[in-house]
PDB file of N, CA and C in Angstrom:
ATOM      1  N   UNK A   1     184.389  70.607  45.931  1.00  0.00           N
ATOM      2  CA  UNK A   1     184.563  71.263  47.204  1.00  0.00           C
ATOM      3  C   UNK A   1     184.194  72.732  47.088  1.00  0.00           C
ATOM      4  N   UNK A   2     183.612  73.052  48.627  1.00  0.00           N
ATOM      5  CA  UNK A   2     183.402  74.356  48.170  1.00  0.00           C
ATOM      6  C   UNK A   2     184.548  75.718  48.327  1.00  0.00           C
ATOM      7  N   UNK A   3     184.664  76.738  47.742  1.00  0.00           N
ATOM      8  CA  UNK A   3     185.487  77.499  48.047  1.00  0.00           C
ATOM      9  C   UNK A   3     185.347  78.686  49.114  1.00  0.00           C
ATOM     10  N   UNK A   4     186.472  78.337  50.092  1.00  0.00           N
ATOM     11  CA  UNK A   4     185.947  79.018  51.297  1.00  0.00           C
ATOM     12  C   UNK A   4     186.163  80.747  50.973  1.00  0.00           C
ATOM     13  N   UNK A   5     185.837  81.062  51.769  1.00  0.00           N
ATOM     14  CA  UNK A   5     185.951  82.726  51.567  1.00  0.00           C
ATOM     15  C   UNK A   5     187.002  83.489  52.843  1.00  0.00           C
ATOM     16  N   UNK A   6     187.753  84.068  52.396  1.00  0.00           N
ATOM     17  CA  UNK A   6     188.304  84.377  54.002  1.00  0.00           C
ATOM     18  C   UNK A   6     187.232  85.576  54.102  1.00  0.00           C
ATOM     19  N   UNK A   7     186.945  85.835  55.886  1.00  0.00           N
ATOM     20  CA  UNK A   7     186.179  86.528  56.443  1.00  0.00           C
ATOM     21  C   UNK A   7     186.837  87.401  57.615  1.00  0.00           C
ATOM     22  N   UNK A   8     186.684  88.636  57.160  1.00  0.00           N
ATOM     23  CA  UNK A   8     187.636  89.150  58.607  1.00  0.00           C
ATOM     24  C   UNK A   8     187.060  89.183  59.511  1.00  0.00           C
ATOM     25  N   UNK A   9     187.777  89.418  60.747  1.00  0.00           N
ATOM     26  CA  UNK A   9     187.419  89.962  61.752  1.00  0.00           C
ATOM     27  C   UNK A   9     186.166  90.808  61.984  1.00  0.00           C
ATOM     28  N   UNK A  10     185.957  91.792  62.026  1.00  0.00           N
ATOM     29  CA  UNK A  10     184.742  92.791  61.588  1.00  0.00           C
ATOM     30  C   UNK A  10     183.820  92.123  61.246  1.00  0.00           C
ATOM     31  N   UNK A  11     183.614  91.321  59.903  1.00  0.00           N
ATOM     32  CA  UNK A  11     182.594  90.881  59.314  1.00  0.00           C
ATOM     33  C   UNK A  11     181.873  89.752  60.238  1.00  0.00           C
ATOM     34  N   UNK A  12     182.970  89.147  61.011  1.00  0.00           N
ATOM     35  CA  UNK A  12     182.448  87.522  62.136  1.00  0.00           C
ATOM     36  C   UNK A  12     181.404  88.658  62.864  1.00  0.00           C
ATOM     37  N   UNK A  13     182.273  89.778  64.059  1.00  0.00           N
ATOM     38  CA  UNK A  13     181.818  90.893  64.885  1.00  0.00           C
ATOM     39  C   UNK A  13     180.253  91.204  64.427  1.00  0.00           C
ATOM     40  N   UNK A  14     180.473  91.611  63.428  1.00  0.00           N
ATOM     41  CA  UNK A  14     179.279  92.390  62.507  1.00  0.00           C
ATOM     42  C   UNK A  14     177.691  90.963  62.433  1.00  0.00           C
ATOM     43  N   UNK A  15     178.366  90.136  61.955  1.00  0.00           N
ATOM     44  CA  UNK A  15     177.563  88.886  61.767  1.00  0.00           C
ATOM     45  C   UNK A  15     176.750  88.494  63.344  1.00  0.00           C
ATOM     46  N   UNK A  16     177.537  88.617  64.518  1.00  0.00           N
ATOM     47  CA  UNK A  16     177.335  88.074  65.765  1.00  0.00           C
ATOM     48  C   UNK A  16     176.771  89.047  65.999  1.00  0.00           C
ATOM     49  N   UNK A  17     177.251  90.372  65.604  1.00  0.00           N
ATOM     50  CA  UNK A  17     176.333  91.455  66.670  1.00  0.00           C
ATOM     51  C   UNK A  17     174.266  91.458  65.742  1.00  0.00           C
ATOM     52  N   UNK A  18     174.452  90.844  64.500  1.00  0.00           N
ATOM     53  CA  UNK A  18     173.317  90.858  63.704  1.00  0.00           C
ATOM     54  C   UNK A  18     172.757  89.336  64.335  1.00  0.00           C
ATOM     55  N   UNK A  19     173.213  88.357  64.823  1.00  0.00           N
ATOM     56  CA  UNK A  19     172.681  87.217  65.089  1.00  0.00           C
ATOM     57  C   UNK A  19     171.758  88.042  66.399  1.00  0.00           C
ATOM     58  N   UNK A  20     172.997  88.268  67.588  1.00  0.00           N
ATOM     59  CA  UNK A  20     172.179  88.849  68.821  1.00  0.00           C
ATOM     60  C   UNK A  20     170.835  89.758  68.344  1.00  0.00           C
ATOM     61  N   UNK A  21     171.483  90.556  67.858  1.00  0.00           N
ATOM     62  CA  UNK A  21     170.130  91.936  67.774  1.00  0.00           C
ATOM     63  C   UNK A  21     168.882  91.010  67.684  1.00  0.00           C
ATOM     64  N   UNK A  22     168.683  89.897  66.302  1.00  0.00           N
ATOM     65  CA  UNK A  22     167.776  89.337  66.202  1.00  0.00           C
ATOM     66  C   UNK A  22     167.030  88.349  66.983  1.00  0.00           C
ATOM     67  N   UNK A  23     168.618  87.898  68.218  1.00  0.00           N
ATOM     68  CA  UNK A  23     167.677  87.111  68.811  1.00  0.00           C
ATOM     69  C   UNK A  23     166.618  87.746  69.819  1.00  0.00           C
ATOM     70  N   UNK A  24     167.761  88.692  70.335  1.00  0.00           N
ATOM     71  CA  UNK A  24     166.952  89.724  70.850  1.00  0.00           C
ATOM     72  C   UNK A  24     165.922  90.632  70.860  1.00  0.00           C
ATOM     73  N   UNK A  25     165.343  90.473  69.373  1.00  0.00           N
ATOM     74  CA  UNK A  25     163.847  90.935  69.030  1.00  0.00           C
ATOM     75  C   UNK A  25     163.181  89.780  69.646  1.00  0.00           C
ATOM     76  N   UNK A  26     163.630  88.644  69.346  1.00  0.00           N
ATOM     77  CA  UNK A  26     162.857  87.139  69.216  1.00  0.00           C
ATOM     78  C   UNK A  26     162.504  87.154  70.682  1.00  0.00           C
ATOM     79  N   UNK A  27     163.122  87.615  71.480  1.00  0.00           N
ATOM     80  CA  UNK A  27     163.097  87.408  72.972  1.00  0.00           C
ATOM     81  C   UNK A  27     162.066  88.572  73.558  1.00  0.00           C
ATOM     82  N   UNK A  28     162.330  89.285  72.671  1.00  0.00           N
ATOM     83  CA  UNK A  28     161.406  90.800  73.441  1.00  0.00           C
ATOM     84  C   UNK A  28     159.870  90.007  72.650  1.00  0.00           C
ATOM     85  N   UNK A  29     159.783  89.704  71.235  1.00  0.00           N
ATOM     86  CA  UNK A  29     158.422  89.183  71.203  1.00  0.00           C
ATOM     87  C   UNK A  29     157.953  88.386  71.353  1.00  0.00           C
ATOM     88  N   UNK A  30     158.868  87.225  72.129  1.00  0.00           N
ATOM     89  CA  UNK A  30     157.849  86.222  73.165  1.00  0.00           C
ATOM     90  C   UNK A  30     157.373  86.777  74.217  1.00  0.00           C
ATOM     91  N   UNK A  31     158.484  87.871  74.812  1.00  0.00           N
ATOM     92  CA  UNK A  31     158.418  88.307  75.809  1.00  0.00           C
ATOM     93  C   UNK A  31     156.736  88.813  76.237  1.00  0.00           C
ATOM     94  N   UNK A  32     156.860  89.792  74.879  1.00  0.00           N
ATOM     95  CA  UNK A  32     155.524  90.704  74.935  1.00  0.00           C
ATOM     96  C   UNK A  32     154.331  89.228  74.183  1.00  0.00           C
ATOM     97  N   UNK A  33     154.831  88.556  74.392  1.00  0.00           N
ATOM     98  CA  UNK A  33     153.667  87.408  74.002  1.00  0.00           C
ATOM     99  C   UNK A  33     153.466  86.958  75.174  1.00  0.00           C
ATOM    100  N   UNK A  34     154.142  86.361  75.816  1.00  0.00           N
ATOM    101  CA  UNK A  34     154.312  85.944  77.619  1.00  0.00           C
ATOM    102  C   UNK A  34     153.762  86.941  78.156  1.00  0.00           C
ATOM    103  N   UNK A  35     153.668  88.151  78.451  1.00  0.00           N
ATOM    104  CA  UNK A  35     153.120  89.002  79.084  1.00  0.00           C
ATOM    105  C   UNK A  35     151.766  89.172  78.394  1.00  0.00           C
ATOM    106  N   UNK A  36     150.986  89.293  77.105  1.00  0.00           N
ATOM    107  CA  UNK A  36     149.879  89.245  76.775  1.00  0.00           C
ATOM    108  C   UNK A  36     149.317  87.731  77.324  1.00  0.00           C
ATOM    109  N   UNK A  37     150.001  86.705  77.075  1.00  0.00           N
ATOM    110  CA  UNK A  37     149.235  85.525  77.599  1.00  0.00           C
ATOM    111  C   UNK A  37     148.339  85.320  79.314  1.00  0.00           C
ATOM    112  N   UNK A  38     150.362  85.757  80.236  1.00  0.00           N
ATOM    113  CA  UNK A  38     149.457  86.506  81.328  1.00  0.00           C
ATOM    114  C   UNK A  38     148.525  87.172  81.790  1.00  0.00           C
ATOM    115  N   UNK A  39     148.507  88.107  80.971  1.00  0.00           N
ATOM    116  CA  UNK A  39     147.385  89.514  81.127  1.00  0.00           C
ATOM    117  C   UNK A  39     145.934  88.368  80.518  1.00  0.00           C
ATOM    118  N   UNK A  40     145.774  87.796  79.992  1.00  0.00           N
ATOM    119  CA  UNK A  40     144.433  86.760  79.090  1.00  0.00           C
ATOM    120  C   UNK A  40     144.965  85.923  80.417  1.00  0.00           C
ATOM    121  N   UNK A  41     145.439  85.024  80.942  1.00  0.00           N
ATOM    122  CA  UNK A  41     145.200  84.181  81.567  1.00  0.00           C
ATOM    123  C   UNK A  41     144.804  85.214  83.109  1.00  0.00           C
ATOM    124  N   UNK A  42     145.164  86.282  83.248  1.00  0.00           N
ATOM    125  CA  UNK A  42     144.816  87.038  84.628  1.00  0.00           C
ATOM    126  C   UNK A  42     143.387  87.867  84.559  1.00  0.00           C
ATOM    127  N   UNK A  43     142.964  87.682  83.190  1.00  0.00           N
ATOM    128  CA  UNK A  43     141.524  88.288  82.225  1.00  0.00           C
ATOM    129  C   UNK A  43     140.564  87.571  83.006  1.00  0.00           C
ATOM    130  N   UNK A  44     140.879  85.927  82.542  1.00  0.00           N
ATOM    131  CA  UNK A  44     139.960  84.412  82.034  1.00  0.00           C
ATOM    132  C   UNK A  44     140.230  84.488  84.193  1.00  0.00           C
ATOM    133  N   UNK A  45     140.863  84.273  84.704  1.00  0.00           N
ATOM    134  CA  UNK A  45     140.515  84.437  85.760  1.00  0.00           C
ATOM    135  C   UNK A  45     139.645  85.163  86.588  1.00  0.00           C
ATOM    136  N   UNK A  46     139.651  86.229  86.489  1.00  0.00           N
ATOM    137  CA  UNK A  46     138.691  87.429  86.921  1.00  0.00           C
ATOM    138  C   UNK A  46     137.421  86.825  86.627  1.00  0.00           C
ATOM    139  N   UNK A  47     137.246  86.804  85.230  1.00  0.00           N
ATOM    140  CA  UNK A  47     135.826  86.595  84.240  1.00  0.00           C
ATOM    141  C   UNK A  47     135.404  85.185  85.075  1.00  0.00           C
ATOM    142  N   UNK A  48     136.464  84.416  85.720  1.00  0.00           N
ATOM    143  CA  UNK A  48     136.147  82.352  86.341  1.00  0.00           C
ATOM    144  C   UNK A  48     135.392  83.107  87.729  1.00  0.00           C
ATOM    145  N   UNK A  49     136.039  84.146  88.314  1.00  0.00           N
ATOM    146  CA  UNK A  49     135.624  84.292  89.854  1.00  0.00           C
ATOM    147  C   UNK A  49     134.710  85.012  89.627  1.00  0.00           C
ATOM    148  N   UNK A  50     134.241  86.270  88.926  1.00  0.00           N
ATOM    149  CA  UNK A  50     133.276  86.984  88.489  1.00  0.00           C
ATOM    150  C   UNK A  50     132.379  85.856  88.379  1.00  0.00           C
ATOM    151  N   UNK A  51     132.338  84.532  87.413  1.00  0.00           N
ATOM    152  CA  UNK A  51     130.964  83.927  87.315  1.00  0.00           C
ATOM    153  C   UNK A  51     130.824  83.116  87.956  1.00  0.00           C
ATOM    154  N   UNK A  52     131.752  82.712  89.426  1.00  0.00           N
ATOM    155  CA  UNK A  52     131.540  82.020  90.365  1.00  0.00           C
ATOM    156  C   UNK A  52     130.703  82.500  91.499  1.00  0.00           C
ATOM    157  N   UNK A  53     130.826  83.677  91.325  1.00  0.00           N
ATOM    158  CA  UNK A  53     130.484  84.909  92.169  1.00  0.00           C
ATOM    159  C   UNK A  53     128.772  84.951  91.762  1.00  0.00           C
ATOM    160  N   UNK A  54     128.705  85.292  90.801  1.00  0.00           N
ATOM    161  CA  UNK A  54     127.502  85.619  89.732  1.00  0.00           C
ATOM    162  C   UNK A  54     126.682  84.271  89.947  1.00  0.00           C
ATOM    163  N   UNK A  55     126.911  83.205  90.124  1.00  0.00           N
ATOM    164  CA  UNK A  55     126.574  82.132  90.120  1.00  0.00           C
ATOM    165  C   UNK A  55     126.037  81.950  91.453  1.00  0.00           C
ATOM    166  N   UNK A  56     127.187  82.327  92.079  1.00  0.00           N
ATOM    167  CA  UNK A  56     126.311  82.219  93.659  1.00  0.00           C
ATOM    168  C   UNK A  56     125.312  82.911  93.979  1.00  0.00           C
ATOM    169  N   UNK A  57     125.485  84.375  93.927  1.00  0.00           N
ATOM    170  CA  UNK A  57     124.060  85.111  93.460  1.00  0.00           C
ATOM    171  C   UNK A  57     122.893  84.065  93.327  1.00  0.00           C
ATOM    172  N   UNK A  58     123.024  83.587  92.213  1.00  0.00           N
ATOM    173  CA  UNK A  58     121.770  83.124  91.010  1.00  0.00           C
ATOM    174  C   UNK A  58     121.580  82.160  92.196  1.00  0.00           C
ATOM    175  N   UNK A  59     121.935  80.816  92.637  1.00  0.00           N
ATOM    176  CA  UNK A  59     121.787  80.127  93.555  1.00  0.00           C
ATOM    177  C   UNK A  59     121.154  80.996  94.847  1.00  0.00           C
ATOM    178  N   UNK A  60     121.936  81.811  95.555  1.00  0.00           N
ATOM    179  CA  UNK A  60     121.066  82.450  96.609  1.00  0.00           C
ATOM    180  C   UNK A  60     119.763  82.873  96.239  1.00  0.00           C
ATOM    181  N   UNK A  61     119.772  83.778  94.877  1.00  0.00           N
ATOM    182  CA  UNK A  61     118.270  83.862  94.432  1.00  0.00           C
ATOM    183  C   UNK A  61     117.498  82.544  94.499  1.00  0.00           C
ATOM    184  N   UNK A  62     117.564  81.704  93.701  1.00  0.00           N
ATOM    185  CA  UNK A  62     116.781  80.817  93.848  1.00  0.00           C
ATOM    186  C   UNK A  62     116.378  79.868  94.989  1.00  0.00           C
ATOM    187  N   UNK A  63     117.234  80.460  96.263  1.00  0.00           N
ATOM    188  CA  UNK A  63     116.826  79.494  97.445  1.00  0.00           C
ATOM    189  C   UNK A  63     116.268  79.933  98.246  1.00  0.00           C
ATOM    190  N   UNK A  64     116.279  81.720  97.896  1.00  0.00           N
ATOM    191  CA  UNK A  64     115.470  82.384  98.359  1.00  0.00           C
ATOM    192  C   UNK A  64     114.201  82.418  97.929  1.00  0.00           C
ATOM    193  N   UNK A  65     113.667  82.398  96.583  1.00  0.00           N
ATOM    194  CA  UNK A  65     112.893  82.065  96.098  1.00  0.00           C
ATOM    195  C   UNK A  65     112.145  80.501  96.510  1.00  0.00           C
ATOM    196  N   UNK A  66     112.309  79.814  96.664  1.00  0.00           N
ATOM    197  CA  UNK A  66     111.830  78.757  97.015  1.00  0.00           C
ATOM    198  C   UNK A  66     111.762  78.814  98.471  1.00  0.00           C
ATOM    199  N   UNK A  67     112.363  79.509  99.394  1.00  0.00           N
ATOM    200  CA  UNK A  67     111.977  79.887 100.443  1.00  0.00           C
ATOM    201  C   UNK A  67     110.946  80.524 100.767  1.00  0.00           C
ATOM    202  N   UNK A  68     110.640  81.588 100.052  1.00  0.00           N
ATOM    203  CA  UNK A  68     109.692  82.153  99.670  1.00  0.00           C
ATOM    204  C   UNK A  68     108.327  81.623  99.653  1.00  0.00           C
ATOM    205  N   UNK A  69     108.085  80.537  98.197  1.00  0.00           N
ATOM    206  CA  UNK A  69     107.174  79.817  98.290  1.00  0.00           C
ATOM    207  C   UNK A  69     107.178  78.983  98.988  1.00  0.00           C
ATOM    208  N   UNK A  70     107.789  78.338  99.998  1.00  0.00           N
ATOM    209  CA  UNK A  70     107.510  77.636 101.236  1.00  0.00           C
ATOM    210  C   UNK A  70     106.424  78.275 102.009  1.00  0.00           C
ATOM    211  N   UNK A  71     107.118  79.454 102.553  1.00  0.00           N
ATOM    212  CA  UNK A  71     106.566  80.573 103.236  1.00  0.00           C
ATOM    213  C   UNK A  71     104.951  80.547 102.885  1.00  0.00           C
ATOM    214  N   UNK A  72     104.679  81.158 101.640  1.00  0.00           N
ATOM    215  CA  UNK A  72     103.834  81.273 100.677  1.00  0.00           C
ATOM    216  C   UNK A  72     102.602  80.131 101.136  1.00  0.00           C
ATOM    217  N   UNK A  73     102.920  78.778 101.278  1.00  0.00           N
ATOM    218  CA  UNK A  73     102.473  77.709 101.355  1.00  0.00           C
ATOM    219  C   UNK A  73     101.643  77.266 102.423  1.00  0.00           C
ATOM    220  N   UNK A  74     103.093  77.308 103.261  1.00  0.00           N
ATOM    221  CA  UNK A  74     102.865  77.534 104.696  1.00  0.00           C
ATOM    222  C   UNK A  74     102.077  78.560 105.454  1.00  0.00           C
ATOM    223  N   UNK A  75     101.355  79.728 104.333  1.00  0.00           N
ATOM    224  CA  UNK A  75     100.720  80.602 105.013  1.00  0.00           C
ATOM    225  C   UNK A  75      99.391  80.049 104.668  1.00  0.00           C
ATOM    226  N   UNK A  76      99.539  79.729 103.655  1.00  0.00           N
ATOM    227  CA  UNK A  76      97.892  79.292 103.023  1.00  0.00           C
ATOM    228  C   UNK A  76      97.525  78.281 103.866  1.00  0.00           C
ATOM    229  N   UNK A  77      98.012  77.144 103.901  1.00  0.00           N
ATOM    230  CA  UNK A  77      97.761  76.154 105.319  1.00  0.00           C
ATOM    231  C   UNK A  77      97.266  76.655 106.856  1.00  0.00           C
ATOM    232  N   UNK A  78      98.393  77.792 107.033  1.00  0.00           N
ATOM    233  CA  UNK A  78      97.775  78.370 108.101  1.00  0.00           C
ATOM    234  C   UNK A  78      96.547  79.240 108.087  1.00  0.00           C
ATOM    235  N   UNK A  79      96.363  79.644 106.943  1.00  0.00           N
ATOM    236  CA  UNK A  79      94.747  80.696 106.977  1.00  0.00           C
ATOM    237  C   UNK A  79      93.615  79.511 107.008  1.00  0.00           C
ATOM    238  N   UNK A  80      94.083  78.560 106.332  1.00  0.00           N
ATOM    239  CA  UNK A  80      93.146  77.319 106.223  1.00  0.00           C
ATOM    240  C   UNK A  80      93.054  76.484 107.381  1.00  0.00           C
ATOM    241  N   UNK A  81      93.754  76.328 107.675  1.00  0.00           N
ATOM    242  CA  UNK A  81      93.961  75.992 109.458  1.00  0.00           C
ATOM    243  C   UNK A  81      92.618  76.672 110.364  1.00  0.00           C
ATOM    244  N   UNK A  82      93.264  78.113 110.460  1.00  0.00           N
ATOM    245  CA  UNK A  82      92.635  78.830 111.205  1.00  0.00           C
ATOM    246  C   UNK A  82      91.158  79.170 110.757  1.00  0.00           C
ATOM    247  N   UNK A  83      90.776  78.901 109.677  1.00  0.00           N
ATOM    248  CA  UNK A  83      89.622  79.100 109.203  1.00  0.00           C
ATOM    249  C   UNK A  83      88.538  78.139 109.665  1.00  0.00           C
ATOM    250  N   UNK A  84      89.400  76.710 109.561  1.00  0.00           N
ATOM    251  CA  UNK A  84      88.811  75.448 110.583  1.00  0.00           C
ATOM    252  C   UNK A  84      88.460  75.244 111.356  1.00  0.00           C
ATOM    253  N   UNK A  85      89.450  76.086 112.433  1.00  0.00           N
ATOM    254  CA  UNK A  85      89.770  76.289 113.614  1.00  0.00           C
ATOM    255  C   UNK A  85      88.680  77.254 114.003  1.00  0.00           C
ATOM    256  N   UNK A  86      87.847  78.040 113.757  1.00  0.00           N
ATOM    257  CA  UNK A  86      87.009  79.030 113.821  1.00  0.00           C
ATOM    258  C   UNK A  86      85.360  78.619 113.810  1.00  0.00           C
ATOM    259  N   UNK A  87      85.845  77.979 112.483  1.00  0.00           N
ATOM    260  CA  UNK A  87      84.191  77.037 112.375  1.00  0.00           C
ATOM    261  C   UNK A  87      84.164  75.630 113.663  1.00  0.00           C
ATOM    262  N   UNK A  88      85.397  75.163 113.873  1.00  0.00           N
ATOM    263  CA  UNK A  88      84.957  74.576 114.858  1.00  0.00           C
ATOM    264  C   UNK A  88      84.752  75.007 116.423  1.00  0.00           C
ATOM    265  N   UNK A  89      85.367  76.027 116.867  1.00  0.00           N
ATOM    266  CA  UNK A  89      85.603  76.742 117.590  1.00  0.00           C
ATOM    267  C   UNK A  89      83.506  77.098 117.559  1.00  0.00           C
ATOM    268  N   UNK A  90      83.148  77.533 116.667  1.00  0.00           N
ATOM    269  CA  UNK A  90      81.709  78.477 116.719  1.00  0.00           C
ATOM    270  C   UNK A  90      80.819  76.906 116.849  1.00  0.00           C
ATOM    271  N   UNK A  91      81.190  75.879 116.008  1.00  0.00           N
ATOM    272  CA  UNK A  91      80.274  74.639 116.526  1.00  0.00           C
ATOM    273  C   UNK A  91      80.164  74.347 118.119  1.00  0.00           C
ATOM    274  N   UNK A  92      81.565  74.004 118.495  1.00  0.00           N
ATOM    275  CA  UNK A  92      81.300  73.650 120.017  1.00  0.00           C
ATOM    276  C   UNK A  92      80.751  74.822 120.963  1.00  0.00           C
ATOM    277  N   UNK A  93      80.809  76.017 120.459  1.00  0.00           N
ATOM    278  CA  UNK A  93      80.313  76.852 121.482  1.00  0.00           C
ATOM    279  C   UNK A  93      78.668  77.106 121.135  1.00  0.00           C
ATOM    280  N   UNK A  94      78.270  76.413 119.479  1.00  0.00           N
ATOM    281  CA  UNK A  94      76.460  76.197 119.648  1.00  0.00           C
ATOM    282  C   UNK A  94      76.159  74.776 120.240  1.00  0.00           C
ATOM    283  N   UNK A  95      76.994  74.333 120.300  1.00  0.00           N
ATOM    284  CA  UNK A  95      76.412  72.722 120.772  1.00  0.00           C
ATOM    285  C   UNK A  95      76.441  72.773 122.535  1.00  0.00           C
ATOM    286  N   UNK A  96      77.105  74.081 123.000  1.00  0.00           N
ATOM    287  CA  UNK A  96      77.277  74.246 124.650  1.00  0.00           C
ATOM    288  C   UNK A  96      76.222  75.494 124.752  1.00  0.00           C
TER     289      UNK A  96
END
């Protein structure tokens, strides 16, 4: 068996007030862990809408761009059109 020790008063006090203190670090450095996690999870957010953002950009560019060469396309058709349109235009007016 083991031999107990008597423990006074004071020493229990002393023991409990050393349990708290420590838990109480333990609590302040989750704490400040919980609050760094936040601050990284309120980071990684910003950085999600920033490249949602950024993204849309890139998409508007490119639909503008392809709008563009529509345009582009659609003009060449029309000079070619009208170029047709000219030579036939000058035929029927030698054939009248």
């Amino acid at each position: 068996m083991e031999a107990r020790k008597n423990v006074t008063r004071q020493e229990v006090e002393h023991m409990d007030l050393t349990k708290l203190e420590a838990g109480e670090k333990e609590l302040q450095e989750i704490g400040v862990n919980i609050n760094l996690n936040e601050k990284r999870k309120m980071l990684l957010e910003a950085f999600a809408e920033k490249a949602n953002h950024d993204l849309s950009k890139v998409n508007a560019i490119k639909s503008l761009n392809a709008s563009i060469e529509k345009i582009k396309i659609m003009r060449a058709r029309l000079a070619e059109f009208d170029k047709l349109n000219s030579i036939h235009q000058q035929t029927s007016e030698t054939i009248h």
